[in-house]
C-alpha atoms as a PDB file:
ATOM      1  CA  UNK A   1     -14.635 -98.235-165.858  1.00  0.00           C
ATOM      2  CA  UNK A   2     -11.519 -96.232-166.252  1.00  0.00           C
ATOM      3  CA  UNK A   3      -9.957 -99.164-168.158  1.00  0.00           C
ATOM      4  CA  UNK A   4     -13.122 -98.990-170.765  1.00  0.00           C
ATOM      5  CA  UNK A   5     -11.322 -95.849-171.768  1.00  0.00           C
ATOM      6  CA  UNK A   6     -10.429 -96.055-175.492  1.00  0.00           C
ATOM      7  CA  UNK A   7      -7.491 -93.574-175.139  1.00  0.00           C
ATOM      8  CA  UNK A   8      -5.604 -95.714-172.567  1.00  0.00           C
ATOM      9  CA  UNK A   9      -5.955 -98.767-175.198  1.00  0.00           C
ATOM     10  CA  UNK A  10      -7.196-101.214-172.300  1.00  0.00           C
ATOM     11  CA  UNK A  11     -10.752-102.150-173.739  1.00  0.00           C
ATOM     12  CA  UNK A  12      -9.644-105.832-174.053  1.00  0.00           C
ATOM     13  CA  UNK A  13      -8.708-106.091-170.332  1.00  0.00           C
ATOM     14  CA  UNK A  14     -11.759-104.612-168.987  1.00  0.00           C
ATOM     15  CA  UNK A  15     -14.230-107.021-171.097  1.00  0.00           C
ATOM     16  CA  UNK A  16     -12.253-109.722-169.705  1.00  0.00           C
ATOM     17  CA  UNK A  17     -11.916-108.435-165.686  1.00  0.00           C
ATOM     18  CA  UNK A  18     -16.179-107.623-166.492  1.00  0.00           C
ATOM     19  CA  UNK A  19     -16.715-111.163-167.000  1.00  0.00           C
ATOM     20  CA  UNK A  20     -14.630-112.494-164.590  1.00  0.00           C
ATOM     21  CA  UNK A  21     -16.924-110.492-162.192  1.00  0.00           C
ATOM     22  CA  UNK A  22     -19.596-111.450-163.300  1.00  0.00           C
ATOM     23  CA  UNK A  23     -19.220-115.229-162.482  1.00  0.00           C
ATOM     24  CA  UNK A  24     -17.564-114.631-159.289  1.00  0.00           C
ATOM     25  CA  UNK A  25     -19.198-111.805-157.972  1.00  0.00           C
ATOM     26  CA  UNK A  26     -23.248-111.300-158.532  1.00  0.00           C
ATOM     27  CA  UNK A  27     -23.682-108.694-156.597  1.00  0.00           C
ATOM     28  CA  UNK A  28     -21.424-106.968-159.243  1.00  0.00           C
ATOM     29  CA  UNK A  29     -24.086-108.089-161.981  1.00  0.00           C
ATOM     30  CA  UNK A  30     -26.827-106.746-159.534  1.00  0.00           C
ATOM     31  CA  UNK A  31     -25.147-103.838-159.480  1.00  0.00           C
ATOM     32  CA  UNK A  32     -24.502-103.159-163.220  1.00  0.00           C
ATOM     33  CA  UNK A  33     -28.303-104.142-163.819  1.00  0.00           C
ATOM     34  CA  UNK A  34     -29.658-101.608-161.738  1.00  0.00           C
ATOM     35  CA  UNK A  35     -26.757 -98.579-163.777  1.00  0.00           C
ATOM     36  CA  UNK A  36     -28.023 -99.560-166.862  1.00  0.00           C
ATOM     37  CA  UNK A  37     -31.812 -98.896-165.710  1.00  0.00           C
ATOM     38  CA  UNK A  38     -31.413 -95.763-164.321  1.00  0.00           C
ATOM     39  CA  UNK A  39     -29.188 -94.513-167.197  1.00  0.00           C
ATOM     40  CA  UNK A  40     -31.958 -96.208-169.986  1.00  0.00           C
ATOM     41  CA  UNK A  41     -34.482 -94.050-167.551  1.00  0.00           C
ATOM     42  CA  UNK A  42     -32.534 -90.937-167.801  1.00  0.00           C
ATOM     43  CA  UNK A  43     -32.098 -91.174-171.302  1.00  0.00           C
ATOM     44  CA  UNK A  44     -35.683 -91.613-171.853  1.00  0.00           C
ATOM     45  CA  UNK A  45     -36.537 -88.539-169.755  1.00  0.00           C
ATOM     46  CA  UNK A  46     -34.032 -86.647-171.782  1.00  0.00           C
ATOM     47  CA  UNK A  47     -35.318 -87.792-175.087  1.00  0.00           C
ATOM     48  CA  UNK A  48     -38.860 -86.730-174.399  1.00  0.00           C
ATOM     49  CA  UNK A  49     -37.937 -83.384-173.477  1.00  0.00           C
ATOM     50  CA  UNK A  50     -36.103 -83.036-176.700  1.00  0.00           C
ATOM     51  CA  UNK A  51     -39.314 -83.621-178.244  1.00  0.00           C
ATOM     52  CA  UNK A  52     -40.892 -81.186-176.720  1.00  0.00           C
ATOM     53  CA  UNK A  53     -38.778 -78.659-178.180  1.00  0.00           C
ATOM     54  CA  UNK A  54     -37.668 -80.153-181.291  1.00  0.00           C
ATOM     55  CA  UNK A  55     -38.341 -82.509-184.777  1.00  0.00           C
ATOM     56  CA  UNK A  56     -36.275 -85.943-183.268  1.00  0.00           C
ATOM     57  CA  UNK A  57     -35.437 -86.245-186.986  1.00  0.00           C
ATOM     58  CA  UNK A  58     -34.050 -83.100-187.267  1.00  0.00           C
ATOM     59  CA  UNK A  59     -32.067 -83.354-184.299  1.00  0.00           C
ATOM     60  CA  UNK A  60     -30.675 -86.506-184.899  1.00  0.00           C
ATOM     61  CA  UNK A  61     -29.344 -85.383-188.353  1.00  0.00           C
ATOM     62  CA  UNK A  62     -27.949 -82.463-186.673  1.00  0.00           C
ATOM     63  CA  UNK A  63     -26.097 -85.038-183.891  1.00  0.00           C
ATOM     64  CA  UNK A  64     -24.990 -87.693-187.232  1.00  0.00           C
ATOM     65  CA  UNK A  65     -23.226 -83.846-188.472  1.00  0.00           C
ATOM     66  CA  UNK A  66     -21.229 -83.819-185.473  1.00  0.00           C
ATOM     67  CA  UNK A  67     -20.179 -87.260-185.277  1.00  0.00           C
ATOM     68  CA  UNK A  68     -21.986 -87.597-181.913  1.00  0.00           C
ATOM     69  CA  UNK A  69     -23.551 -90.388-180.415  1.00  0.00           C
ATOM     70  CA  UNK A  70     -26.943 -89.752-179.149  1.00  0.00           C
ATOM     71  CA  UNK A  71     -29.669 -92.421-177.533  1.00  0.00           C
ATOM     72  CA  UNK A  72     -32.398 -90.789-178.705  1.00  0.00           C
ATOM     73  CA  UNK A  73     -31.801 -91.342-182.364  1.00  0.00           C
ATOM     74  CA  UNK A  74     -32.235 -94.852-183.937  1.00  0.00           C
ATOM     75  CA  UNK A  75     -29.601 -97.737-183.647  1.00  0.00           C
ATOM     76  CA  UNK A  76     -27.238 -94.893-181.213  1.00  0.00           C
ATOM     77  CA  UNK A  77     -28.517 -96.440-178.059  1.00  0.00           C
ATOM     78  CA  UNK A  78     -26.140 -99.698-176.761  1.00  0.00           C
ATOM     79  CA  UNK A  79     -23.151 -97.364-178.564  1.00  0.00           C
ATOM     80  CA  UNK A  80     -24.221 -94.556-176.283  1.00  0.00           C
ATOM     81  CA  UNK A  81     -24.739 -96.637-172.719  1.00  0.00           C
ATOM     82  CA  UNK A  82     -21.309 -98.094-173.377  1.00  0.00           C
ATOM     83  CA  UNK A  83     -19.770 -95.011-173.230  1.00  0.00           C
ATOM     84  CA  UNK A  84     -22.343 -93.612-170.344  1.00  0.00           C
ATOM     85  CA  UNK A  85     -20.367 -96.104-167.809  1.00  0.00           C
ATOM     86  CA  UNK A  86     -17.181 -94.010-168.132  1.00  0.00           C
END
């Protein structure tokens, strides 16, 4: 995960060791399976709590004025779990 880093300029090499794993290990893909559930299922608990409080449109216009990636607004959601395994 700390190689997925975009500062340390190591994407390349972590796609490539994540694949190796993958193949070799599946307990690793088990594993990865089960962190992208519970972070899809935290997201979704934090979007509908947003609604509660707030237009989503509104809110995602205010997140697109910050430059921030948000999973609650349309077509932000694989950009945002990429960067949720960090």
């Amino acid at each position: 995960m700390i190689l997925e880093l975009e500062e340390l300029d190591t994407e390349h090499i972590a796609e490539a060791l994540e694949w190796v794993f993958f193949v070799v290990l599946p307990n690793f893909c088990f594993g990865r399976a089960l962190q992208d559930l519970i972070v899809k299922h935290q997201y979704s608990t934090i979007c509908s709590q947003i609604d509660e409080y707030i237009d989503r449109t509104m809110f995602c216009e205010l997140m697109r004025r910050i430059n921030r990636p948000n999973p609650c607004c349309p077509g932000e959601s694989q950009r945002v779990i990429s960067q949720s395994r960090i």
